[in-house]
N, C-alpha and C. Protein backbone atom coordinates (compact mmCIF):
# COMPACT_ATOMS: atom_id res chain seq x y z
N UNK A 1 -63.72 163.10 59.56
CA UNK A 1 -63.57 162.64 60.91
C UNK A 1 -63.15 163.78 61.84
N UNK A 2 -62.38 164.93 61.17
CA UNK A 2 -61.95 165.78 62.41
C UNK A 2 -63.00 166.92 62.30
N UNK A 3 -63.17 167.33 61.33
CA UNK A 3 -64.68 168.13 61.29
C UNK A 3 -66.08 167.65 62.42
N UNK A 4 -66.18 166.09 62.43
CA UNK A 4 -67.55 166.08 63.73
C UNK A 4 -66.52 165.66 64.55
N UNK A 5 -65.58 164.51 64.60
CA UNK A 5 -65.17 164.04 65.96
C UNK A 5 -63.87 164.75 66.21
N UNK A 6 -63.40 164.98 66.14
CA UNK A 6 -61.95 166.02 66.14
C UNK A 6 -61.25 165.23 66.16
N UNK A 7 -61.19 164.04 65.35
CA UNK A 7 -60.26 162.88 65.34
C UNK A 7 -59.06 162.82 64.06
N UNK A 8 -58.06 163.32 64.51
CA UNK A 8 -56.77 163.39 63.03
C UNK A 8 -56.51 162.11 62.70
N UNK A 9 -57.49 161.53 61.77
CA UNK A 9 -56.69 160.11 61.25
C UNK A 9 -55.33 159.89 60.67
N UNK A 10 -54.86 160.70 59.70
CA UNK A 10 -53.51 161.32 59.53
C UNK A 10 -52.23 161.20 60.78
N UNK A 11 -52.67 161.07 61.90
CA UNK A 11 -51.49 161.16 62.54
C UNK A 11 -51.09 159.51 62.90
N UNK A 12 -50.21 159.45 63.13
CA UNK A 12 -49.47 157.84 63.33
C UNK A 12 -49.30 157.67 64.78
N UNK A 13 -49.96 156.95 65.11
CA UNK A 13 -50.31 156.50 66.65
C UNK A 13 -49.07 156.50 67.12
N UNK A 14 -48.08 156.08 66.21
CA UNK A 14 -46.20 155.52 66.84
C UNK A 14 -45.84 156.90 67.09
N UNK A 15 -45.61 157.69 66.17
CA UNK A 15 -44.70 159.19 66.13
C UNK A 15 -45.33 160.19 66.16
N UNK A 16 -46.67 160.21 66.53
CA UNK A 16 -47.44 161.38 65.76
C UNK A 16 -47.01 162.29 64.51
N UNK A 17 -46.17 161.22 64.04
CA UNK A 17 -46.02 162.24 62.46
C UNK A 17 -47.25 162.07 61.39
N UNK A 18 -46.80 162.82 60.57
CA UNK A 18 -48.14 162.98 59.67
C UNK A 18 -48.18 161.21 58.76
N UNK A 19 -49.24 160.78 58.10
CA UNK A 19 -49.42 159.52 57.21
C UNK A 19 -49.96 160.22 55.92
N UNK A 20 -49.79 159.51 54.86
CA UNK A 20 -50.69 159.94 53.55
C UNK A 20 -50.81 158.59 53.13
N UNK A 21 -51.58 158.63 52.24
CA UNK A 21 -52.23 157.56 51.67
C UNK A 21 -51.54 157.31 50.51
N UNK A 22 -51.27 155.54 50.29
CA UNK A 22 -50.52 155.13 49.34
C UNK A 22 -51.14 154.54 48.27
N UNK A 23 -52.45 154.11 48.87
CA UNK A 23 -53.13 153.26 47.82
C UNK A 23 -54.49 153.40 48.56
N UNK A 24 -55.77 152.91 47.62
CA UNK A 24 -57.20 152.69 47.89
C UNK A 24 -57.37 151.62 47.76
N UNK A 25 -57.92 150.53 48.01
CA UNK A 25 -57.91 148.93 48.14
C UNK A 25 -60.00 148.96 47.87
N UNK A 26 -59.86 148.56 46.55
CA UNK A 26 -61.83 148.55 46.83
C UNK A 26 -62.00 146.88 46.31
N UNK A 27 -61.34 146.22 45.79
CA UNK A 27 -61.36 144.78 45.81
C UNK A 27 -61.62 144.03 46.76
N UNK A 28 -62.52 143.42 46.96
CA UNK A 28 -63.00 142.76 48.22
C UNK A 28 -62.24 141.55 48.09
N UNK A 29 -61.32 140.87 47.50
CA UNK A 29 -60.75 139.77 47.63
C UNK A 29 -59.77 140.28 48.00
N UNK A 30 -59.05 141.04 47.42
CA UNK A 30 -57.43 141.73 48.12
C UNK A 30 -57.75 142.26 49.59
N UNK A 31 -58.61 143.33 50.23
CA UNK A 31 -59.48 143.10 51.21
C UNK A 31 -59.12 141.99 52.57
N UNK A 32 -60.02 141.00 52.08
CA UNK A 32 -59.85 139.96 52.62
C UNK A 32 -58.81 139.03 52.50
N UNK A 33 -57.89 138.88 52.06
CA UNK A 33 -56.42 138.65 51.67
C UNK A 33 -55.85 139.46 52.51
N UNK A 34 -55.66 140.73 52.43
CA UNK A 34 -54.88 141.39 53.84
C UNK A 34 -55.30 141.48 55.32
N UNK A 35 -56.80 141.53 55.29
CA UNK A 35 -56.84 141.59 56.38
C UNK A 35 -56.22 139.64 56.92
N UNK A 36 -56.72 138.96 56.62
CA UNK A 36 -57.05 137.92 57.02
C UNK A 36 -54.94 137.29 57.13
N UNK A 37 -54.29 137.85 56.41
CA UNK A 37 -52.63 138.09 56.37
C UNK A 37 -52.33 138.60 57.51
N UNK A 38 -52.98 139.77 58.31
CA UNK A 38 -53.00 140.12 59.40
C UNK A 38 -53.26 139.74 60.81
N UNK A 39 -54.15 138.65 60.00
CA UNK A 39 -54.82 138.16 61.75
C UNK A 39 -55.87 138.92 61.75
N UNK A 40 -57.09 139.26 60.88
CA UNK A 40 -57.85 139.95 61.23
C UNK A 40 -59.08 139.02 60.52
N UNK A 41 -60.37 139.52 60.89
CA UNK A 41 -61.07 138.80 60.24
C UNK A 41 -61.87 139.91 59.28
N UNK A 42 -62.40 138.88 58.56
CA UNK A 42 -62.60 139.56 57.27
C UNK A 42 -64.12 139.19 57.04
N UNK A 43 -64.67 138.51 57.88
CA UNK A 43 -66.37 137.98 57.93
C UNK A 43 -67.51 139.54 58.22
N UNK A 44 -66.35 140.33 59.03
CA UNK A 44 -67.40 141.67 58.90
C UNK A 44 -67.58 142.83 57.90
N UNK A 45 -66.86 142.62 56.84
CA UNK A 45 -67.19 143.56 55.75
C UNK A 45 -68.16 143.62 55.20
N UNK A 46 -68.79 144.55 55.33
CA UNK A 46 -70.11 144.72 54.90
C UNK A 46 -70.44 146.12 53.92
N UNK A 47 -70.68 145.94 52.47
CA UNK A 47 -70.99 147.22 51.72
C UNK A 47 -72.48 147.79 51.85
N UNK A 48 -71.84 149.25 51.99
CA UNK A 48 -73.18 149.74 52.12
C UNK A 48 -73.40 150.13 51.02
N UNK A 49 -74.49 150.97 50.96
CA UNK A 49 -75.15 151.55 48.76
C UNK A 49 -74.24 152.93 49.70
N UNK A 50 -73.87 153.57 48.59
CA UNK A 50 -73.85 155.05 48.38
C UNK A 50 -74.95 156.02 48.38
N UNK A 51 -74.41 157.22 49.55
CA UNK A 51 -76.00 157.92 49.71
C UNK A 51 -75.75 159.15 48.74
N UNK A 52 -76.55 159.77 48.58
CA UNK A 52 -76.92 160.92 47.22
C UNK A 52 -75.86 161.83 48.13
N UNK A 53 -75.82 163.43 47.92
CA UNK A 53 -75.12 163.98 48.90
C UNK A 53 -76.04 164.95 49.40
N UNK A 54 -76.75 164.61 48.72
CA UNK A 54 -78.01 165.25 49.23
C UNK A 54 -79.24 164.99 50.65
N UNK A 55 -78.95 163.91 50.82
CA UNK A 55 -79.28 162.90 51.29
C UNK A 55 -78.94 163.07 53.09
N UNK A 56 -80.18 163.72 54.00
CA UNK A 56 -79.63 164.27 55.22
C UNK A 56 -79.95 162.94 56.33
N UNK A 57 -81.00 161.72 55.67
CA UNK A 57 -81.26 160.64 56.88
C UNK A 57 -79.72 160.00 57.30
């Protein structure tokens, strides 16, 4: 993200201190369980396939 958009996801909107990552969530029921815990909706998750890395389209 900061390589094309110069966007630091890392920083914390509250403090601008730094964030790291605590966990990876790839369960689509836990997923939708948090978001939806949130108030969020969870009807737009959508998986895409994995592209080669080769792969410039």
């Amino acid at each position: 993200m900061h390589r094309v958009w110069g966007w630091d996801v890392l920083k914390c909107p509250k403090c601008e201190g730094r964030m790291r990552f605590i966990a990876v969530i790839k369960e689509r029921g836990v997923i939708e369980h948090i978001l939806t815990h949130v108030g969020l909706s969870a009807a737009r998750i959508v998986t895409a396939p994995a592209r080669r890395w080769d792969d410039t389209s």
